[in-house]
PDB file of N, CA and C in Angstrom:
ATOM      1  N   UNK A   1      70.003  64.833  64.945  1.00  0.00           N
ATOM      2  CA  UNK A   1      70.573  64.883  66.272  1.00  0.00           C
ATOM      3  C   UNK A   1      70.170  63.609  67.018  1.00  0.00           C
ATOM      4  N   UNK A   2      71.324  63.128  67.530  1.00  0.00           N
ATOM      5  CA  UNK A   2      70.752  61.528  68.369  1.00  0.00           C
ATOM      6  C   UNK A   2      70.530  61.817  69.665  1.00  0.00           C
ATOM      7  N   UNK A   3      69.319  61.552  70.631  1.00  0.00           N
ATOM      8  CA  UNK A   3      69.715  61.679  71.826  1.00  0.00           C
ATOM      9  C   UNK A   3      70.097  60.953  73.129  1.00  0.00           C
ATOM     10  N   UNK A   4      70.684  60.464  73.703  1.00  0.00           N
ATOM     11  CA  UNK A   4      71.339  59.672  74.471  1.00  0.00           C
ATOM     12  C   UNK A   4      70.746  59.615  75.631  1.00  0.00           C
ATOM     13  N   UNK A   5      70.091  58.851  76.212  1.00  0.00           N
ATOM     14  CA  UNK A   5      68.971  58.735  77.792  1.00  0.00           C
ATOM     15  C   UNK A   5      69.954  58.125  78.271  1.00  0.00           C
ATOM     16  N   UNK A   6      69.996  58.402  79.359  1.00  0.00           N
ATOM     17  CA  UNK A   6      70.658  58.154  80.859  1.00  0.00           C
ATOM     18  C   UNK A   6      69.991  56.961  81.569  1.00  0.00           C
ATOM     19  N   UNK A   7      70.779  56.131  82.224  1.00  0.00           N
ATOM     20  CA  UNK A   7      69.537  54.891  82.908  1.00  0.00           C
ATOM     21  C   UNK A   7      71.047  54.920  84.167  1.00  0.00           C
ATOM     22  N   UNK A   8      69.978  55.158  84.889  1.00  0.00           N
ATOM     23  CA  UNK A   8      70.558  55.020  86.909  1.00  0.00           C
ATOM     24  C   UNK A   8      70.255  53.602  86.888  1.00  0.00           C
ATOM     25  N   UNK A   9      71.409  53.284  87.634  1.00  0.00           N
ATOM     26  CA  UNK A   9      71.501  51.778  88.159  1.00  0.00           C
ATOM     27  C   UNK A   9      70.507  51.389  88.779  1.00  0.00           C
ATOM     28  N   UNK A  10      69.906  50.392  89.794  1.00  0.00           N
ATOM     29  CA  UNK A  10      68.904  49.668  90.183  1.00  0.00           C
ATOM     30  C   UNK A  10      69.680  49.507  91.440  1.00  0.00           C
ATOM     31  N   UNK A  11      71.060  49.512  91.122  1.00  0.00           N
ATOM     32  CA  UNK A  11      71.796  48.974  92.734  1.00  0.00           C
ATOM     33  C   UNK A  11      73.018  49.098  92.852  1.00  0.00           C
ATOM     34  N   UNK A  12      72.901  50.739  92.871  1.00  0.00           N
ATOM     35  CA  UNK A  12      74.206  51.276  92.534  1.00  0.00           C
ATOM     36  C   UNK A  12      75.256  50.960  93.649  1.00  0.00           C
ATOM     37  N   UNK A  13      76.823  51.106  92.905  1.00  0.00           N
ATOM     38  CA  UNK A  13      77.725  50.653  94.248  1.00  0.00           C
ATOM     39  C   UNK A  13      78.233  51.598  95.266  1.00  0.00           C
ATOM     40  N   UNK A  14      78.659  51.045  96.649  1.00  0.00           N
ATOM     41  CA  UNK A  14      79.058  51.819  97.091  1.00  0.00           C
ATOM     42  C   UNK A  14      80.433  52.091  96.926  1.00  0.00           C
ATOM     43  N   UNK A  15      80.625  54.226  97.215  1.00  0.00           N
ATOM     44  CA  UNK A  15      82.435  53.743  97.419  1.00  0.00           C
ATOM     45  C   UNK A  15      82.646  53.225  98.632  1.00  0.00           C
ATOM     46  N   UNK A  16      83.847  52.962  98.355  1.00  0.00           N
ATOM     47  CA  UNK A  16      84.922  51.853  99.118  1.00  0.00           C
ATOM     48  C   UNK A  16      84.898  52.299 100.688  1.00  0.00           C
ATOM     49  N   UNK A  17      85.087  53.291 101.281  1.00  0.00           N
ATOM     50  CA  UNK A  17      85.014  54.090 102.359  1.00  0.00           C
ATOM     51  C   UNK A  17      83.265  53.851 103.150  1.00  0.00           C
ATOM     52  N   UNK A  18      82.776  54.224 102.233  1.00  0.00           N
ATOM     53  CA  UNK A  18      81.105  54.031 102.909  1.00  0.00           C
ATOM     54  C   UNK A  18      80.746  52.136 103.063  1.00  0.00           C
ATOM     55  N   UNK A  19      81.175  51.654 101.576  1.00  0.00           N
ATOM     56  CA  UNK A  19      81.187  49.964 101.983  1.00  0.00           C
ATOM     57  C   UNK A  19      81.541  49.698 103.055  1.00  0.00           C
ATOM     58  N   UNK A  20      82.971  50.229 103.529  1.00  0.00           N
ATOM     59  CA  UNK A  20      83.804  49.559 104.747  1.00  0.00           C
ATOM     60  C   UNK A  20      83.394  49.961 105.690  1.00  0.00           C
ATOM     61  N   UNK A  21      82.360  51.050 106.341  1.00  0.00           N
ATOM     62  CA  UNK A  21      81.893  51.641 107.056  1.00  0.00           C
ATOM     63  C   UNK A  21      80.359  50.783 107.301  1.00  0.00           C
ATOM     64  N   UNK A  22      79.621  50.624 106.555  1.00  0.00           N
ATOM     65  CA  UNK A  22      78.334  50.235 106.560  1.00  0.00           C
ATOM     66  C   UNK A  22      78.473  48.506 106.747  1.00  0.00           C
ATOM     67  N   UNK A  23      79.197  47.935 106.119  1.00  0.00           N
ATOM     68  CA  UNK A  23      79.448  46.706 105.926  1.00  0.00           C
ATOM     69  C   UNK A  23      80.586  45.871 107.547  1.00  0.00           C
ATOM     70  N   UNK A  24      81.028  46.826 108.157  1.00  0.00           N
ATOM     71  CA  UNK A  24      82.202  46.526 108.774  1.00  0.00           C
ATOM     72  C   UNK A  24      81.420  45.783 110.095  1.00  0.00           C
ATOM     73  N   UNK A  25      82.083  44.998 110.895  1.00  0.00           N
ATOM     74  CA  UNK A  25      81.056  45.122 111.967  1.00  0.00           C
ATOM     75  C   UNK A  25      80.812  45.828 113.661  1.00  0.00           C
ATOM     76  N   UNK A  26      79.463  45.837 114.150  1.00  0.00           N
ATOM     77  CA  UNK A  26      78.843  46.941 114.780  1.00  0.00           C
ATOM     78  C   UNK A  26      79.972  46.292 115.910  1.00  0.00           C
ATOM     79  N   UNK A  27      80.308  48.010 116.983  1.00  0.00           N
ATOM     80  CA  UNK A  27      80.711  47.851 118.438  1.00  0.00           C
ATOM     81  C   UNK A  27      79.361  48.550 118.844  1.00  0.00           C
ATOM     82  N   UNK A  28      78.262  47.980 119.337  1.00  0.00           N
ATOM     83  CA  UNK A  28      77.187  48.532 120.164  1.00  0.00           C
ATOM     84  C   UNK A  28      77.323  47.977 121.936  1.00  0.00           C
ATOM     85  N   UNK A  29      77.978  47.101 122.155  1.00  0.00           N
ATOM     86  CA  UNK A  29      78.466  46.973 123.588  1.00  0.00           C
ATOM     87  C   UNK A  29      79.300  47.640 124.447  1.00  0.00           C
ATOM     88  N   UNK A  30      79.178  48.699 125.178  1.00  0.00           N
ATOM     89  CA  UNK A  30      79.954  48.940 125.971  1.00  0.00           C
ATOM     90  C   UNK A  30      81.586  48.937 126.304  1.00  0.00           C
ATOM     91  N   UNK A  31      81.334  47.266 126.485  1.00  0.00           N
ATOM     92  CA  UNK A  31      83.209  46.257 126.994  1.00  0.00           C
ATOM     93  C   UNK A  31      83.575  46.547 125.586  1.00  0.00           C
ATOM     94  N   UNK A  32      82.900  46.628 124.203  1.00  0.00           N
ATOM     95  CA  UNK A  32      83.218  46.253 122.838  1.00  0.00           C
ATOM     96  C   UNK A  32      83.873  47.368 122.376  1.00  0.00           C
ATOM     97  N   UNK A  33      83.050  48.657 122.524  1.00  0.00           N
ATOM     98  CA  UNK A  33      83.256  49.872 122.005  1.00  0.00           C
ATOM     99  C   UNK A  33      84.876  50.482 122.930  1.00  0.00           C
ATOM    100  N   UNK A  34      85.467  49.815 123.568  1.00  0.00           N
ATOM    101  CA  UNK A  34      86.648  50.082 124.984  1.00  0.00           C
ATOM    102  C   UNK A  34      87.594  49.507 124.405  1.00  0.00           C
ATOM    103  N   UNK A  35      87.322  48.520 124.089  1.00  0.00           N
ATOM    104  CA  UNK A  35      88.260  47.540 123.377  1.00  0.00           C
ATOM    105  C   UNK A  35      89.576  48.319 122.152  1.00  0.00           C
ATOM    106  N   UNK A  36      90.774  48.169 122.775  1.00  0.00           N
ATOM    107  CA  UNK A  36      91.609  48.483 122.069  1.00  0.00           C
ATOM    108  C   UNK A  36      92.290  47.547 120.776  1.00  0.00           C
ATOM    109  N   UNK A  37      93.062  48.133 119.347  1.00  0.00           N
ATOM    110  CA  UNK A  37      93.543  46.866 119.159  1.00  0.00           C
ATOM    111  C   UNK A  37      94.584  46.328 120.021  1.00  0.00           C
ATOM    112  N   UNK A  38      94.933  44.714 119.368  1.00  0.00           N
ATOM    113  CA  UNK A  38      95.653  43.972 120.193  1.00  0.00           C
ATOM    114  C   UNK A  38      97.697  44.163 120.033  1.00  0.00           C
ATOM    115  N   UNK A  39      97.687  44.791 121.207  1.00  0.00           N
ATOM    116  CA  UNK A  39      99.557  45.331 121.032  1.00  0.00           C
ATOM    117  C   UNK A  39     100.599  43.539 121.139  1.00  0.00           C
ATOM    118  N   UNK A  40     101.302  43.552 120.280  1.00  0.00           N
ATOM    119  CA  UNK A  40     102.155  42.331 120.292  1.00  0.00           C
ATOM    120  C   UNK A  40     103.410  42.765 120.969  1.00  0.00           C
ATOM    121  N   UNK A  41     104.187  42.036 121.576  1.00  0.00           N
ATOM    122  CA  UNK A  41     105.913  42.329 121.585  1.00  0.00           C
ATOM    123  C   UNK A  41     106.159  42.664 120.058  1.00  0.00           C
ATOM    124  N   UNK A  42     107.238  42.984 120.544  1.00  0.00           N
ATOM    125  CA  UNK A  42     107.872  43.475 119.013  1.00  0.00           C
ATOM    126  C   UNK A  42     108.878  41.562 118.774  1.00  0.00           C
ATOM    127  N   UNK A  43     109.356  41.868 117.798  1.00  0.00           N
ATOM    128  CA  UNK A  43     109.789  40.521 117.470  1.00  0.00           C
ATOM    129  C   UNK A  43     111.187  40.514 117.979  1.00  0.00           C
ATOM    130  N   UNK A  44     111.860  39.328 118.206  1.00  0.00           N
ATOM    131  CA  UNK A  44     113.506  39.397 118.392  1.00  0.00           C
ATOM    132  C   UNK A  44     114.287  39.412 117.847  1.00  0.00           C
ATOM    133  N   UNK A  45     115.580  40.056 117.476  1.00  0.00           N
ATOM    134  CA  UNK A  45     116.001  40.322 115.938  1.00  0.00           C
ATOM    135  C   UNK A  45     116.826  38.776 115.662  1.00  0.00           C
ATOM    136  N   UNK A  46     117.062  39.404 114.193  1.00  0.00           N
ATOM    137  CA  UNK A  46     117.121  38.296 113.510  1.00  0.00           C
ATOM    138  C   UNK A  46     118.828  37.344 114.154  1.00  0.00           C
ATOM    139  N   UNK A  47     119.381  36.801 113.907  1.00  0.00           N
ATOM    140  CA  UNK A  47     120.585  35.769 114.357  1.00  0.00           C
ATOM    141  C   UNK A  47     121.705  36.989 113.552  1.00  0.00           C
ATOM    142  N   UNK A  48     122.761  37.113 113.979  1.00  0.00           N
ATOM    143  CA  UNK A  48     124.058  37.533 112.888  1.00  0.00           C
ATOM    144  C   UNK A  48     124.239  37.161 111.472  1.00  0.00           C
ATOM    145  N   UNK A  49     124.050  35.869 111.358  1.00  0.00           N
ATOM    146  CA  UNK A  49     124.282  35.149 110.362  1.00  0.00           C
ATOM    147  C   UNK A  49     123.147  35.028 109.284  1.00  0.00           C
ATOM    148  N   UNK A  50     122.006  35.476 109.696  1.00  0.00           N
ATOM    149  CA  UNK A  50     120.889  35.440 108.754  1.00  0.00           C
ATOM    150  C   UNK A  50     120.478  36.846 107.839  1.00  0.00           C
ATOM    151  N   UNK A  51     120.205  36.691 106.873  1.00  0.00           N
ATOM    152  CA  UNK A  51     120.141  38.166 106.188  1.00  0.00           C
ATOM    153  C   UNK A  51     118.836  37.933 105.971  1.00  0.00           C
ATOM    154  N   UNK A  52     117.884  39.408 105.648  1.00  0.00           N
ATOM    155  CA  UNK A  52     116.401  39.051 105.392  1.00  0.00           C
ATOM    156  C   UNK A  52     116.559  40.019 103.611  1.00  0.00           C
ATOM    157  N   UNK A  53     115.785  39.036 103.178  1.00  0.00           N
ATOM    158  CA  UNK A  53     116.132  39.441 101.411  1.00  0.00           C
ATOM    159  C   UNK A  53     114.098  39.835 101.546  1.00  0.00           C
ATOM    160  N   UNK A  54     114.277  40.846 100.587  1.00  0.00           N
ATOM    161  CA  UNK A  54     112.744  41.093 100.544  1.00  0.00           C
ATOM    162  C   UNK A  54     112.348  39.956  99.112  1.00  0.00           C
ATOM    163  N   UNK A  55     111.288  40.294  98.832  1.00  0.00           N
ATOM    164  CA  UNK A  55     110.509  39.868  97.231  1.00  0.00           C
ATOM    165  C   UNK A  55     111.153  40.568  96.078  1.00  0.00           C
ATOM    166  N   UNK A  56     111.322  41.695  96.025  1.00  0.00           N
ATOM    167  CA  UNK A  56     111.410  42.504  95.714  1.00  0.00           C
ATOM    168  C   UNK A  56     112.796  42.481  94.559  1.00  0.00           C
ATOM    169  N   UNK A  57     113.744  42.038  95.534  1.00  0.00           N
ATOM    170  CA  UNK A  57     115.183  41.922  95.324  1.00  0.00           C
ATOM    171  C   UNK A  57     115.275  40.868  94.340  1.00  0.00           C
ATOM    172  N   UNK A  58     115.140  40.767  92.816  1.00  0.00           N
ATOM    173  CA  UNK A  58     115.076  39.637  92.013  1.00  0.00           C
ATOM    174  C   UNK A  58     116.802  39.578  91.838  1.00  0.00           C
ATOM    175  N   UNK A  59     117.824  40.294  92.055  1.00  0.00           N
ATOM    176  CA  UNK A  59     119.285  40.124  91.777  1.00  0.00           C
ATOM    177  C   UNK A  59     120.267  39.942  92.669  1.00  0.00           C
ATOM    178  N   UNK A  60     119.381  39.031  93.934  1.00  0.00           N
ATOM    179  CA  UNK A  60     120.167  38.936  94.981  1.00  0.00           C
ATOM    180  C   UNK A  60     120.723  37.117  94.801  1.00  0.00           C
ATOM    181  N   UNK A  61     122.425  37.625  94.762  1.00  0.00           N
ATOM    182  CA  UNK A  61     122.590  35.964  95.222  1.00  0.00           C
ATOM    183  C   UNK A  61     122.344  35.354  96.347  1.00  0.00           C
ATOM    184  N   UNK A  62     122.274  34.409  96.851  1.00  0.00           N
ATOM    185  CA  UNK A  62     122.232  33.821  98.243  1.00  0.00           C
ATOM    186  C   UNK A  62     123.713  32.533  97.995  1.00  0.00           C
ATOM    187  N   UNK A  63     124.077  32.894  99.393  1.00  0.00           N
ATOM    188  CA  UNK A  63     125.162  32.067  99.720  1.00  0.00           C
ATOM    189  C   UNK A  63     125.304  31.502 100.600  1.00  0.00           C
ATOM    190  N   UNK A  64     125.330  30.088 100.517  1.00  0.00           N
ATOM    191  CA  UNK A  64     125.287  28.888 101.761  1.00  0.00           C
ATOM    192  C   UNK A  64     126.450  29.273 102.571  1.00  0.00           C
ATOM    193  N   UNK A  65     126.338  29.513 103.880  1.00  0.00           N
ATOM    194  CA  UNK A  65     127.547  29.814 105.197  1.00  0.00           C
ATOM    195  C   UNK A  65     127.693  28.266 105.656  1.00  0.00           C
ATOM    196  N   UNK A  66     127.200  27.486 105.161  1.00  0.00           N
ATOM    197  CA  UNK A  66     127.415  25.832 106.328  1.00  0.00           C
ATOM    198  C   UNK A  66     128.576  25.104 105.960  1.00  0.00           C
TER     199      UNK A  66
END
């Protein structure tokens, strides 16, 4: 019978959730901890003439309008 010993890490990792938590950085100020994120306008739409092609779309032709 073989027996197989176990060895615990030295510096084990964290999950991803507790990393981003422990690692993230501190709001201990007051003005800091109030602080909302930052709201943008929304953007202006695009021209008539412009189409928006994603990445995605590898079978899209494009066609010069000029």
């Amino acid at each position: 019978m073989v027996m197989k010993m176990m060895e615990c890490s030295s510096r084990p990792q964290k999950k991803i959730i507790a990393h981003h938590m422990k690692t993230g950085p501190r709001k201990t100020r007051p003005w800091n901890i109030r602080c909302k994120p930052t709201v943008y306008p929304l953007l202006i739409p695009l021209p008539r003439d412009w189409t928006l092609i994603s990445h995605d779309d590898d079978n899209v032709d494009v066609v010069d309008k000029g």
